[in-house]
Protein backbone atom coordinates (compact mmCIF):
# COMPACT_ATOMS: atom_id res chain seq x y z
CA UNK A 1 0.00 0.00 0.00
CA UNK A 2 1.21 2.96 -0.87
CA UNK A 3 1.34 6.43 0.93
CA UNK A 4 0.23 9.74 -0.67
CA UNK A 5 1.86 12.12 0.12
CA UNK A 6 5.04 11.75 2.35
CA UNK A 7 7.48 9.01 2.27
CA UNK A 8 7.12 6.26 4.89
CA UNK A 9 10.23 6.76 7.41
CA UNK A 10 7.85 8.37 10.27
CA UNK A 11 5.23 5.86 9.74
CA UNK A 12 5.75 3.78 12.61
CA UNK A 13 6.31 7.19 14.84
CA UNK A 14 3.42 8.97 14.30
CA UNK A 15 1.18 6.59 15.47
CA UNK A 16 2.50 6.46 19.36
CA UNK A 17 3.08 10.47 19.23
CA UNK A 18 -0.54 10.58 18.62
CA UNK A 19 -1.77 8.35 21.34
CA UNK A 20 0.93 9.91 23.15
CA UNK A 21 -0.24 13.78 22.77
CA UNK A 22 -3.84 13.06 22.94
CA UNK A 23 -3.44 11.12 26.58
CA UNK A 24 -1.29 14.02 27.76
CA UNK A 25 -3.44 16.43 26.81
CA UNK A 26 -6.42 14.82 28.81
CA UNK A 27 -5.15 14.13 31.25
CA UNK A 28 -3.53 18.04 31.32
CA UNK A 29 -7.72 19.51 30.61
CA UNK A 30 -9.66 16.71 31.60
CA UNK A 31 -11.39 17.35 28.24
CA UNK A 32 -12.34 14.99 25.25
CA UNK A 33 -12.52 17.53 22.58
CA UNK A 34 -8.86 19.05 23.88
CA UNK A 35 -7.26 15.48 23.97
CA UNK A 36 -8.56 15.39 19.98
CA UNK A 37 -7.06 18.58 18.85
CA UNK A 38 -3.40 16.87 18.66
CA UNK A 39 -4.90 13.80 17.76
CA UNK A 40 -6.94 15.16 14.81
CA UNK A 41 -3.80 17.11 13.44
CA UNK A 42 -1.14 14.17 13.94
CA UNK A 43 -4.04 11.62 12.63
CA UNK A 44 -4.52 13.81 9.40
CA UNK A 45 -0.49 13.39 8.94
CA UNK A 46 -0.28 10.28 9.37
CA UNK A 47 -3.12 9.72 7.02
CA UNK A 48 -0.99 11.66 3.96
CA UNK A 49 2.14 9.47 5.52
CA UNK A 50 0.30 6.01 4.96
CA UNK A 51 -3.44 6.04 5.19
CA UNK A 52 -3.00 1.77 5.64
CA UNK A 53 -1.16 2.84 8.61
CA UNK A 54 -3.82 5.40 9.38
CA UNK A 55 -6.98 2.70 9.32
CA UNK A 56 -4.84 0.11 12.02
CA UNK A 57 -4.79 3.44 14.37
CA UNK A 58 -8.74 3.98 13.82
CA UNK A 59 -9.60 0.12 14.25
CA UNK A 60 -7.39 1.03 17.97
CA UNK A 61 -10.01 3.53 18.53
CA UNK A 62 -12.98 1.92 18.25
CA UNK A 63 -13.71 -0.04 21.26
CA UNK A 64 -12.42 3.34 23.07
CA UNK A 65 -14.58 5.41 21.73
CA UNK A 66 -17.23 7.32 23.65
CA UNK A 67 -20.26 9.49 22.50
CA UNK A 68 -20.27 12.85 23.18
CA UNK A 69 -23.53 15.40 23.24
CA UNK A 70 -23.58 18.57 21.83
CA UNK A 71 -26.17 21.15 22.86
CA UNK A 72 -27.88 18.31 24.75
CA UNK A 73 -29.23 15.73 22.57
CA UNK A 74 -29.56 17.90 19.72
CA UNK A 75 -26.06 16.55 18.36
CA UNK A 76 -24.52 13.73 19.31
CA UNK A 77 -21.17 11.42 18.31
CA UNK A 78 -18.64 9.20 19.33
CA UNK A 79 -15.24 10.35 19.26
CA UNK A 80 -12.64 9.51 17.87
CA UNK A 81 -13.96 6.99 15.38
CA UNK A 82 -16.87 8.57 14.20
CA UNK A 83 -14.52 11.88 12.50
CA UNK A 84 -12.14 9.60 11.62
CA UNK A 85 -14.94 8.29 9.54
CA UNK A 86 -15.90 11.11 7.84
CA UNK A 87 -11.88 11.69 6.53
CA UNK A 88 -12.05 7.38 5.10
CA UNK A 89 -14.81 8.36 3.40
CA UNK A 90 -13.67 11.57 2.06
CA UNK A 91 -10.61 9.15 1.02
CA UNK A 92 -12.60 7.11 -0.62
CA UNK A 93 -13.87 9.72 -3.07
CA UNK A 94 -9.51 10.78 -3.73
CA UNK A 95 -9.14 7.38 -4.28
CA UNK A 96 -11.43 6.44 -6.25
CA UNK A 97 -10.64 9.52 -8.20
CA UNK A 98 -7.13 9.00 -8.52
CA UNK A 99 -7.16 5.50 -9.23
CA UNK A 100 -10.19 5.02 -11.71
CA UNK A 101 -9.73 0.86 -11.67
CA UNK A 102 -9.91 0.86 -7.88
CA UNK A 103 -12.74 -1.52 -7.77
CA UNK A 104 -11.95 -4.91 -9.40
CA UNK A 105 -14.12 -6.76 -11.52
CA UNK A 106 -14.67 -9.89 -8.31
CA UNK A 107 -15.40 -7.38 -5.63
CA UNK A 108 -18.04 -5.46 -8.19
CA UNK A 109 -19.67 -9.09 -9.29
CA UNK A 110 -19.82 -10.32 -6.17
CA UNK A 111 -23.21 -11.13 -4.94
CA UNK A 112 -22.88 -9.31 -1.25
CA UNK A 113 -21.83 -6.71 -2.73
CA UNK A 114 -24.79 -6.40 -5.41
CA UNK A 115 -26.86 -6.49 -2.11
CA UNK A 116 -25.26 -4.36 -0.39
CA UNK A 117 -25.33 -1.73 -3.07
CA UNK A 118 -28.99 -2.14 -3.65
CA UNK A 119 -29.98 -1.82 -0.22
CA UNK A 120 -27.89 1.31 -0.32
CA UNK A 121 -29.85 2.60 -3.37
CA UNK A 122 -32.81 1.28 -1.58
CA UNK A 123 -32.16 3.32 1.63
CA UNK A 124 -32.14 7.10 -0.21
CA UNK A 125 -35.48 6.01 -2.01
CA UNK A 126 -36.86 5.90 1.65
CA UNK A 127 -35.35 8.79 3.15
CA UNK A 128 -36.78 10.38 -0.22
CA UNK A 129 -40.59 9.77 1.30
CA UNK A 130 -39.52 9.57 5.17
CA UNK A 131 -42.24 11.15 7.38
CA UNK A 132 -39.35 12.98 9.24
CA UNK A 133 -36.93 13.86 6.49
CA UNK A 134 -34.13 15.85 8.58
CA UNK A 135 -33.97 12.54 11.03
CA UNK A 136 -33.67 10.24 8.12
CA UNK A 137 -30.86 12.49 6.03
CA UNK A 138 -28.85 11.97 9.51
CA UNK A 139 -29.46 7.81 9.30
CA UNK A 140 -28.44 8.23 5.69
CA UNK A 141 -25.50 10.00 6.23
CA UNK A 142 -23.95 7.96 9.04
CA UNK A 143 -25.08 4.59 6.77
CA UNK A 144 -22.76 6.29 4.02
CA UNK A 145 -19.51 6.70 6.43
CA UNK A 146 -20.09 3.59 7.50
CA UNK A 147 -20.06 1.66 4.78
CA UNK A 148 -17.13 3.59 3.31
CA UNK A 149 -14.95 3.00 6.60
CA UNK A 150 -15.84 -0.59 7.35
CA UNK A 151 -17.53 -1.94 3.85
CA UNK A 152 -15.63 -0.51 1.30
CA UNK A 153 -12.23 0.82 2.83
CA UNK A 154 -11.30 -2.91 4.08
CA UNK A 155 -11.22 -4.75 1.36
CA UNK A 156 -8.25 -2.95 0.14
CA UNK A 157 -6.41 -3.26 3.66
CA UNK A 158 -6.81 -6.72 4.16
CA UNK A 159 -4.52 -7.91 1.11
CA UNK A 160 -1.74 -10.40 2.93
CA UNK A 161 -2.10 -12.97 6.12
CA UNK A 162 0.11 -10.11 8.39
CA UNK A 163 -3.23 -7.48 7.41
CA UNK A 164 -5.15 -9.94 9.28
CA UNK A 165 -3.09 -10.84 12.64
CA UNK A 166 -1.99 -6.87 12.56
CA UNK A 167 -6.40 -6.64 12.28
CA UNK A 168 -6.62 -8.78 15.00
CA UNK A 169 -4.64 -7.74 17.62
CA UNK A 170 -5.09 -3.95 17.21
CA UNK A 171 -8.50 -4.72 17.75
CA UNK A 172 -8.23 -7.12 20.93
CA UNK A 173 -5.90 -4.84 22.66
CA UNK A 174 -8.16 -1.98 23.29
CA UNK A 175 -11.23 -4.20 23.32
CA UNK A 176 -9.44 -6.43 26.30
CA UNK A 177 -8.96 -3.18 28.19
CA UNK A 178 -12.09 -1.90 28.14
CA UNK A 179 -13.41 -5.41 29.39
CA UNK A 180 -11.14 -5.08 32.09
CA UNK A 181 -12.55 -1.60 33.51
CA UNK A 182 -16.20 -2.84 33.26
CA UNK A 183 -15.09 -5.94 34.77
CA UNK A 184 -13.11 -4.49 37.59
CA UNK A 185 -15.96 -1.53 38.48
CA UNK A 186 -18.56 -4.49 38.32
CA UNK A 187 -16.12 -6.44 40.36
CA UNK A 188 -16.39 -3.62 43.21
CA UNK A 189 -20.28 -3.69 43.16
CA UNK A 190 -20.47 -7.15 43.81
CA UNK A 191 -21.26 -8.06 40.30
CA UNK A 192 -24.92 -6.85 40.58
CA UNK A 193 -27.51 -7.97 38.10
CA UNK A 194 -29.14 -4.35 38.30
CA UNK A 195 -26.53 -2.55 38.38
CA UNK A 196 -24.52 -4.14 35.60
CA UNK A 197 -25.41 -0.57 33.44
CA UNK A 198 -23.13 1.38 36.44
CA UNK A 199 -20.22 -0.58 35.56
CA UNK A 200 -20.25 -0.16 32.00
CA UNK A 201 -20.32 3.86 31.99
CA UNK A 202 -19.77 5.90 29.55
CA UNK A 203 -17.18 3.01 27.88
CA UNK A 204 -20.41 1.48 26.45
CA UNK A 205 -23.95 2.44 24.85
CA UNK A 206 -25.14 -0.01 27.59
CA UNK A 207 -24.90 -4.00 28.48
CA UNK A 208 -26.34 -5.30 25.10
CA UNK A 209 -23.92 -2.59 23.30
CA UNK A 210 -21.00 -4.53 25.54
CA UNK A 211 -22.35 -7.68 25.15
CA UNK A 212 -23.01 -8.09 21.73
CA UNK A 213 -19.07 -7.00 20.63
CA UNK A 214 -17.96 -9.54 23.30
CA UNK A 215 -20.37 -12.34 21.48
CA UNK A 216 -19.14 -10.98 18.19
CA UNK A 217 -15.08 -10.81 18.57
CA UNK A 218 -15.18 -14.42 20.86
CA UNK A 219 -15.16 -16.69 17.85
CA UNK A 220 -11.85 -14.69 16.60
CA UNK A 221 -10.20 -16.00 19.68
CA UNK A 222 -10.58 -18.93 18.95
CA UNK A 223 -9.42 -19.08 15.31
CA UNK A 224 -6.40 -17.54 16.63
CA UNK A 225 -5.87 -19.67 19.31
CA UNK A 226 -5.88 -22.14 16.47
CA UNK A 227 -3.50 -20.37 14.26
CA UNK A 228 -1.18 -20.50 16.75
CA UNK A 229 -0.67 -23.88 17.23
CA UNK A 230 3.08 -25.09 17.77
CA UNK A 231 4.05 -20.87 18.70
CA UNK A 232 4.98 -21.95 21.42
CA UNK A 233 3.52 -20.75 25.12
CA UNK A 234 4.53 -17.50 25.19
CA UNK A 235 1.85 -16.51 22.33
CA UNK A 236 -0.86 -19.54 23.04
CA UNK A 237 -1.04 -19.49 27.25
CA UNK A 238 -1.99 -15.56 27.10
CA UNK A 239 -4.28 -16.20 23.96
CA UNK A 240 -5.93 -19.00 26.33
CA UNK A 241 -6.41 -17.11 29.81
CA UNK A 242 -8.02 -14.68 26.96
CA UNK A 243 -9.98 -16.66 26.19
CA UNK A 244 -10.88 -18.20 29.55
CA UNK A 245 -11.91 -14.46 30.79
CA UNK A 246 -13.74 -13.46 28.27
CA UNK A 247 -16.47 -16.38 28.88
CA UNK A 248 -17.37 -15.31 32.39
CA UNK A 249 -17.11 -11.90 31.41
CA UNK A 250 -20.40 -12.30 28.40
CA UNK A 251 -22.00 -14.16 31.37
CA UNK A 252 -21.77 -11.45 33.70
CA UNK A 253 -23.27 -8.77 31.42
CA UNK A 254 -26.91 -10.82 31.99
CA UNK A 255 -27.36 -10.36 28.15
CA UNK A 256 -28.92 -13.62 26.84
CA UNK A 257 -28.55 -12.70 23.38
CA UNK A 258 -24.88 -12.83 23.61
CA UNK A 259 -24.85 -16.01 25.00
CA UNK A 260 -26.78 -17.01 22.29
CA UNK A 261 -25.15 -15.81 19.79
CA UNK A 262 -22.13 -17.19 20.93
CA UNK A 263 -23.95 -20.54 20.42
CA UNK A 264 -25.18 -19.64 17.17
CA UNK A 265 -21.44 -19.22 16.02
CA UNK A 266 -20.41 -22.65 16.92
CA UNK A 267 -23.81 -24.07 15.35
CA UNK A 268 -22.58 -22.11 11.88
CA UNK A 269 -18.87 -23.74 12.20
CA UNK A 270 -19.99 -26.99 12.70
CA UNK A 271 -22.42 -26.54 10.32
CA UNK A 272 -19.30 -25.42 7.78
CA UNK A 273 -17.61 -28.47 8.70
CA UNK A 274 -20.54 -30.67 7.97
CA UNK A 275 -21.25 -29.00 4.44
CA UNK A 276 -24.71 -27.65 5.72
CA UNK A 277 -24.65 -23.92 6.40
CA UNK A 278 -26.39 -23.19 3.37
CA UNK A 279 -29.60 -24.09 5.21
CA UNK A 280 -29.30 -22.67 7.97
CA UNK A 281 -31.39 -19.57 7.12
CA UNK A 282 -33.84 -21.38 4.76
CA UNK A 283 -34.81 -23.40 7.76
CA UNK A 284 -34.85 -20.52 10.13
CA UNK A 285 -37.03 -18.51 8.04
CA UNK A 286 -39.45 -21.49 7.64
CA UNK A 287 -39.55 -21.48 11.45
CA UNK A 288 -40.00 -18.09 11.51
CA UNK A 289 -42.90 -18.02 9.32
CA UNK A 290 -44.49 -20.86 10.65
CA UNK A 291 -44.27 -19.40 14.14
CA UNK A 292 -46.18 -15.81 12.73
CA UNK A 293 -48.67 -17.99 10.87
CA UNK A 294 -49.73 -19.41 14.27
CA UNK A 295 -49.59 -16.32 16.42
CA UNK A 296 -51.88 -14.50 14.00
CA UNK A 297 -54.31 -17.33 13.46
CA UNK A 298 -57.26 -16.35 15.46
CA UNK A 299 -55.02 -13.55 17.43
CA UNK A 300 -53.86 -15.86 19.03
CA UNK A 301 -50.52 -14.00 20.01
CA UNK A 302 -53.34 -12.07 22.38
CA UNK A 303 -53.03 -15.60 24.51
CA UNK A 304 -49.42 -14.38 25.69
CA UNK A 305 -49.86 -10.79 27.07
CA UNK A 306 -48.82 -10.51 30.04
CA UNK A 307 -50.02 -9.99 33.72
CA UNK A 308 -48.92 -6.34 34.66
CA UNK A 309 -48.17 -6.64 38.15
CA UNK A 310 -46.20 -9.26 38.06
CA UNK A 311 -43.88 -8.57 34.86
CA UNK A 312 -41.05 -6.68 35.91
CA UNK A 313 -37.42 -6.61 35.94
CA UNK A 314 -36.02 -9.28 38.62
CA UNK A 315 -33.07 -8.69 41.23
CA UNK A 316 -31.08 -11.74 40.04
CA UNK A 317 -30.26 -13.31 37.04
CA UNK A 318 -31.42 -16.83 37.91
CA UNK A 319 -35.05 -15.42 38.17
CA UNK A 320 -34.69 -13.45 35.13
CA UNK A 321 -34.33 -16.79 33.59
CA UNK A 322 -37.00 -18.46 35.04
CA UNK A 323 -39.09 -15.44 34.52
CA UNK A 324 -38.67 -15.40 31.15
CA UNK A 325 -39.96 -19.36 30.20
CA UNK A 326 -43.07 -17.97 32.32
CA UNK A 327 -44.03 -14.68 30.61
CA UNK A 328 -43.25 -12.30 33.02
CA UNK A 329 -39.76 -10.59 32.17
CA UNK A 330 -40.17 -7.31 30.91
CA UNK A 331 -37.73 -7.08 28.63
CA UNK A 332 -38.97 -9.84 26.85
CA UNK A 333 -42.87 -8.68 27.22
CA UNK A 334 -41.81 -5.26 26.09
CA UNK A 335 -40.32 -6.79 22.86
CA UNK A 336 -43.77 -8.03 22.10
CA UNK A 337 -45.06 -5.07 22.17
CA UNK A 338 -42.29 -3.16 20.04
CA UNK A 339 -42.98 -6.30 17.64
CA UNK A 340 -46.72 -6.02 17.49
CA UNK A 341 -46.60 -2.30 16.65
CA UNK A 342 -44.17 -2.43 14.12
CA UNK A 343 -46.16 -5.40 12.34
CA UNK A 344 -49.28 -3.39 12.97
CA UNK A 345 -47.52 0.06 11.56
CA UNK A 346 -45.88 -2.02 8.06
CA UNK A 347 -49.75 -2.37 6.89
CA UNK A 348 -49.69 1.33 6.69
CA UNK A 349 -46.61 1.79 5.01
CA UNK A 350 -45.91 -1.12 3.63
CA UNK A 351 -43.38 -0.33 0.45
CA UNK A 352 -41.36 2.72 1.67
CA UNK A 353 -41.82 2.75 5.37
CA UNK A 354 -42.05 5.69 7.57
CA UNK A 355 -38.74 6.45 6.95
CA UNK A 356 -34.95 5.81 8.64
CA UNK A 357 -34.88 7.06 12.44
CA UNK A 358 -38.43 7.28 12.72
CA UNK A 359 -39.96 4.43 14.69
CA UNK A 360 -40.26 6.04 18.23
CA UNK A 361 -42.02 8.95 17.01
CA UNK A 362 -45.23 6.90 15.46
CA UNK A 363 -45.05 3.31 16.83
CA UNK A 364 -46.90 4.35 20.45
CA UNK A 365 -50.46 4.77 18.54
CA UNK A 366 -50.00 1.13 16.97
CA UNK A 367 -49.05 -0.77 20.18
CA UNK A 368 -51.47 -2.76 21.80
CA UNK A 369 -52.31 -1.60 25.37
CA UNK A 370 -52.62 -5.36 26.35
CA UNK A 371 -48.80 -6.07 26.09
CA UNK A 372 -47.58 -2.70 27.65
CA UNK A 373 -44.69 -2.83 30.65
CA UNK A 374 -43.17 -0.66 33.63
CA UNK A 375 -40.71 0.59 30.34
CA UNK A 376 -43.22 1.44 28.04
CA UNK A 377 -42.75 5.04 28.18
CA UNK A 378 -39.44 4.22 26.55
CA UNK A 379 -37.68 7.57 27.89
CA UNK A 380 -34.45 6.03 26.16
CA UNK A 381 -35.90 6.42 22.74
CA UNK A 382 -34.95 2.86 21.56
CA UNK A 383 -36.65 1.11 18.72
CA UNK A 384 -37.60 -2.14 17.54
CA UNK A 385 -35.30 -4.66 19.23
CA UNK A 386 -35.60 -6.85 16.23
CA UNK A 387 -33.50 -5.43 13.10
CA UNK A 388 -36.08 -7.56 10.49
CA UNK A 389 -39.07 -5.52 11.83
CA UNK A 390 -36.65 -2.21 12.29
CA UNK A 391 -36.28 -2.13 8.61
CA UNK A 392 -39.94 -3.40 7.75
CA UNK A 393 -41.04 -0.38 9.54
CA UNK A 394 -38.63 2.39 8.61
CA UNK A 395 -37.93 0.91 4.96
CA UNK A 396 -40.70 -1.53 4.22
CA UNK A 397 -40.70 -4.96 2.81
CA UNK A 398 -38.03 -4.71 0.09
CA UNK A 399 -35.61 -3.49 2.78
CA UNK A 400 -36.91 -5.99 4.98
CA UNK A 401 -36.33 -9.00 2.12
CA UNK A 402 -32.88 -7.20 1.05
CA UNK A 403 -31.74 -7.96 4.94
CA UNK A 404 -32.96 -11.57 5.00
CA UNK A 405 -31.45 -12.89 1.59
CA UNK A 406 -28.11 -11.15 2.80
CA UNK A 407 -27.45 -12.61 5.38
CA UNK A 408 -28.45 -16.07 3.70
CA UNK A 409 -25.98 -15.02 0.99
CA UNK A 410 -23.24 -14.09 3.60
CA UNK A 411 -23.25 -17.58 5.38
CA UNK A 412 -23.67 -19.42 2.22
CA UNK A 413 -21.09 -17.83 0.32
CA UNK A 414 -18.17 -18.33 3.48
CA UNK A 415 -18.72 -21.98 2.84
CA UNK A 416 -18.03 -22.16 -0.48
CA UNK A 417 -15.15 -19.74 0.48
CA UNK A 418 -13.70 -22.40 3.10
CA UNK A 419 -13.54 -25.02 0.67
CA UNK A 420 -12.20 -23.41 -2.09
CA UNK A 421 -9.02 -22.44 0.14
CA UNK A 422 -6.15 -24.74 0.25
CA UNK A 423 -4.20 -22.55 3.05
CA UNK A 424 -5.07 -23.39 6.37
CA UNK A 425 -4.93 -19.87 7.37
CA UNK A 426 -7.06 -18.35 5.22
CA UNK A 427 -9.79 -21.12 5.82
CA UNK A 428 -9.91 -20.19 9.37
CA UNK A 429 -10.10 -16.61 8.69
CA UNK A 430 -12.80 -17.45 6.34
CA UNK A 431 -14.49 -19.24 9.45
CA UNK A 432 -13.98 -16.51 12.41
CA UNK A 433 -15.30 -14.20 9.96
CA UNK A 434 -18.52 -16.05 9.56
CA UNK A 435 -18.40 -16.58 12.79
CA UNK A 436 -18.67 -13.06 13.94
CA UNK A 437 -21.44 -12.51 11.42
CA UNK A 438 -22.92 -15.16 12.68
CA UNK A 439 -22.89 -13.95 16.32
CA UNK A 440 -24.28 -10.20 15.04
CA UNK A 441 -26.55 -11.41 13.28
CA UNK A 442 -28.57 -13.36 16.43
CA UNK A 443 -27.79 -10.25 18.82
CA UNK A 444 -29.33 -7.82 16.32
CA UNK A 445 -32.39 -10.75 15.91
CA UNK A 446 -33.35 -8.98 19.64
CA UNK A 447 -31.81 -5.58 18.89
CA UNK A 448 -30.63 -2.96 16.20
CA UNK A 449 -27.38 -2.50 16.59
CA UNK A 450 -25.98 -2.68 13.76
CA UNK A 451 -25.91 1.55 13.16
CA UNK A 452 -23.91 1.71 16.53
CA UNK A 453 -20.14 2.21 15.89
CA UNK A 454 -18.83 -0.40 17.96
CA UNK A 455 -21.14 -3.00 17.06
CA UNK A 456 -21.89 -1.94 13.48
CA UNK A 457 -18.01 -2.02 13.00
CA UNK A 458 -17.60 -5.50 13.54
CA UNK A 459 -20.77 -6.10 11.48
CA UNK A 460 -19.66 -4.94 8.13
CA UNK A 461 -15.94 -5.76 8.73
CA UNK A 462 -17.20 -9.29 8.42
CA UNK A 463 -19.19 -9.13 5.49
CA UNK A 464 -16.22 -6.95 3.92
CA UNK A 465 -13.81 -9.74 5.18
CA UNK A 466 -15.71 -12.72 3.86
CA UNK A 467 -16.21 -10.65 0.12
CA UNK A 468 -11.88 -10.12 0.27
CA UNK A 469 -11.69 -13.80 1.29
CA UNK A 470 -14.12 -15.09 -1.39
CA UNK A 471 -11.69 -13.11 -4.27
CA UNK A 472 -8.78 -13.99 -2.44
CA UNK A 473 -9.55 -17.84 -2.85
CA UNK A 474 -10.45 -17.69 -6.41
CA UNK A 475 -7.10 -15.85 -7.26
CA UNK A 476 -5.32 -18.45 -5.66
CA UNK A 477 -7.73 -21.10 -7.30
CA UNK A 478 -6.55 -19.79 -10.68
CA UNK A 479 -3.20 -19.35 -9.95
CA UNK A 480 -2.91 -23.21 -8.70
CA UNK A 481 -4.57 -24.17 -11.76
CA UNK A 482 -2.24 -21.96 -14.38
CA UNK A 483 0.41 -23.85 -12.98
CA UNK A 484 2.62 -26.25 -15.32
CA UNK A 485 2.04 -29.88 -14.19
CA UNK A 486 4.68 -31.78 -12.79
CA UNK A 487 6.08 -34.48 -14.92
CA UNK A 488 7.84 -37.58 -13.21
């Protein structure tokens, strides 16, 4: 990779002087927006020095990363990743400009990427009609740095097997710290189930937020765990206690999503291994369907509202459990209800939805009184909890159907992808990126998280991973084939 502007002698400087500057100058003010001022200046250096080197600084920033309000929740951000952003994408554009065959002819055919792009195109045609246009220009716009920074941008980082241990780590060693303040300030509180949100701060959006990237980034550990066989112990035994902490520490954020999901990733690797991945979404959409068929029949979803009084958030996890088999957690009951108004809601605005960033402000009229909680009010402003029904709402059906058949295509496509490689390294990077799909995909089945920064990162580095993999194994397919045969 090549930098743009400045030779590459201070490239492996720059990057401690601006960690370096930024902590100083924090810890001098006390001040976010001070501690970016050298940060922003050294960062847009570095980017002219090497902007490769520039993109393994801003994957270090993300799990640090905190939002910051502006004028009270007028404007809000998370910084340093989210500016950081806005300069990839503005990269983008100079690079696609300067280099007018940027995009090969594999990453343009592929089929995620077709997708992708369409859902894209899809997404301005709703913001076009959106009930709330100003809201919905401000989804669009953050969808657009987004997908430049961890959709587009990637796929010409990730080129050699160091791009994806140098990924790796950069990622884990932030990610690991930030696990280890929530764990330590949970620690202190006696590892609380109701207080779990205290510990968390201001370093997460809140448990499921720090959940979810825990459930997401496990499965890497793994893979790398198992690229490391016969390193020796001074690379495996840390990998391993890793691994060993990070376990108790998804159990302790009382998210049972994440622990799902992290089931859900070993389901998709075995499946891999067995050759069956490919229905794994047919068959869960079957289920699916089967399972509204039957709850609409007769109202009969009407059967499962539940008893005010007693539906409410329990003291301990145990009970939260048990709580939930019997109807009466409120997280769960207040799902229902989110889910029942946004079904309820798509019958009005069925093709083009009510537009991006819009739910909360029309879904109270549609809800049914029957199914309301102690949460209700929703003073938090959170939406759907279930990502199919937060695009059937905000983007209608085709949005809705764009969502399901990618991330059928995704998990189809990394098998095919795992068997075409030869090299035992790339097939397992083919497989922990799956994996971490795999594990978004069920946490954002019971949320929407996939427009948050830290989740949302993850989310499309793994699609963007899986697309570089795919082109990556039929290079090498054709280059094994091109090659003279051996004669005895």
């Amino acid at each position: 990779m090549q930098p743009l502007l400045f030779g590459n002698r201070i490239e492996k400087v720059l990057p401690w002087g601006v960690l370096f500057l930024s902590i100083m100058a924090y810890a001098y003010t006390g001040n976010v927006i001070v501690a970016g001022v050298p940060f922003a200046f050294l960062f847009l250096l570095l980017t002219g020095v090497s902007w490769k080197t520039a993109f393994w600084v801003f994957l270090f920033t993300i799990p640090l990363s905190i939002d910051v309000h502006f004028f009270g929740e007028t404007l809000s951000t998370s910084v340093p990743d989210e500016p950081i952003m806005w300069l990839f994408l503005l990269l983008l554009f100079v690079l696609a400009a300067s280099r007018p065959y940027l995009f090969n002819r594999d990453w343009l055919t592929n089929p995620i990427v077709l997708i992708v792009a369409v859902q894209y195109v899809w997404l301005i045609m709703a913001v076009c009609y959106s009930h709330v246009p100003m809201l919905s220009l401000k989804f669009l716009a953050a969808k657009t740095w987004f997908l430049a920074s961890f959709f587009i941008i990637p796929m010409f980082v990730f080129r050699e097997k160091k791009d994806f241990i140098k990924g790796f780590v950069v990622t884990l060693v932030p990610l690991f710290i930030t696990i280890c303040i929530v764990v330590y300030r949970h620690a202190m509180i006696g590892f609380n189930f109701r207080r779990i949100e205290i510990a968390i701060g201001e370093v997460y959006n809140n448990h499921v937020d720090y959940s979810t990237v825990m459930s997401m980034f496990y499965p890497l550990l793994w893979v790398a765990y198992l690229m490391t066989k016969g390193k020796g112990p001074f690379i495996r035994v840390p990998l391993l206690l890793i691994i060993l902490l990070f376990l108790p520490a998804i159990y302790l954020t009382y998210a049972r999503a994440a622990m799902l999901a992290v089931v859900f990733a070993l389901g998709i690797a075995l499946a891999i291994r067995m050759k069956l991945a490919q229905w794994i979404m047919p068959v869960f959409y079957a289920l699916i369907t089967m399972l509204v068929i039957y709850m609409s029949n007769d109202k009969k979803f009407m059967d499962f509202r539940p008893d005010y009084q007693h539906t409410f958030m329990r003291k301990k996890f145990t009970d939260h459990i048990v709580a939930t088999f019997r109807g009466q957690d409120m997280s769960s009951m207040e799902r229902l209800y989110r889910w029942i108004a946004a079904v309820r809601m798509s019958q009005d605005e069925p093709v083009k939805g009510f537009g991006p960033n819009t739910f909360y402000y029309y879904y109270k009229p549609y809800g049914v009184s029957s199914f309301k909680t102690y949460v209700s009010h929703n003073f938090e402003k959170s939406t759907t909890h279930n990502y199919y029904l937060y695009m059937l709402v905000e983007q209608g059906w085709p949005a809705m159907i764009l969502y399901a058949i990618m991330v059928m295509v995704v998990i189809a496509q990394a098998q095919k992808t795992y068997y075409r490689f030869k090299d035992r390294f790339y097939k397992l990077c083919t497989m922990g990126a799956v994996m971490m799909f795999g594990a978004g995909f069920i946490n954002n089945f019971f949320s929407e998280l996939i427009e948050t920064h830290k989740v949302g990162s993850l989310f499309y580095l793994s699609i963007a991973l899986i697309v570089m993999l795919t082109a990556k194994s039929k290079q090498l397919e054709k280059e094994a084939d091109e090659l003279p045969a051996t004669t005895l």
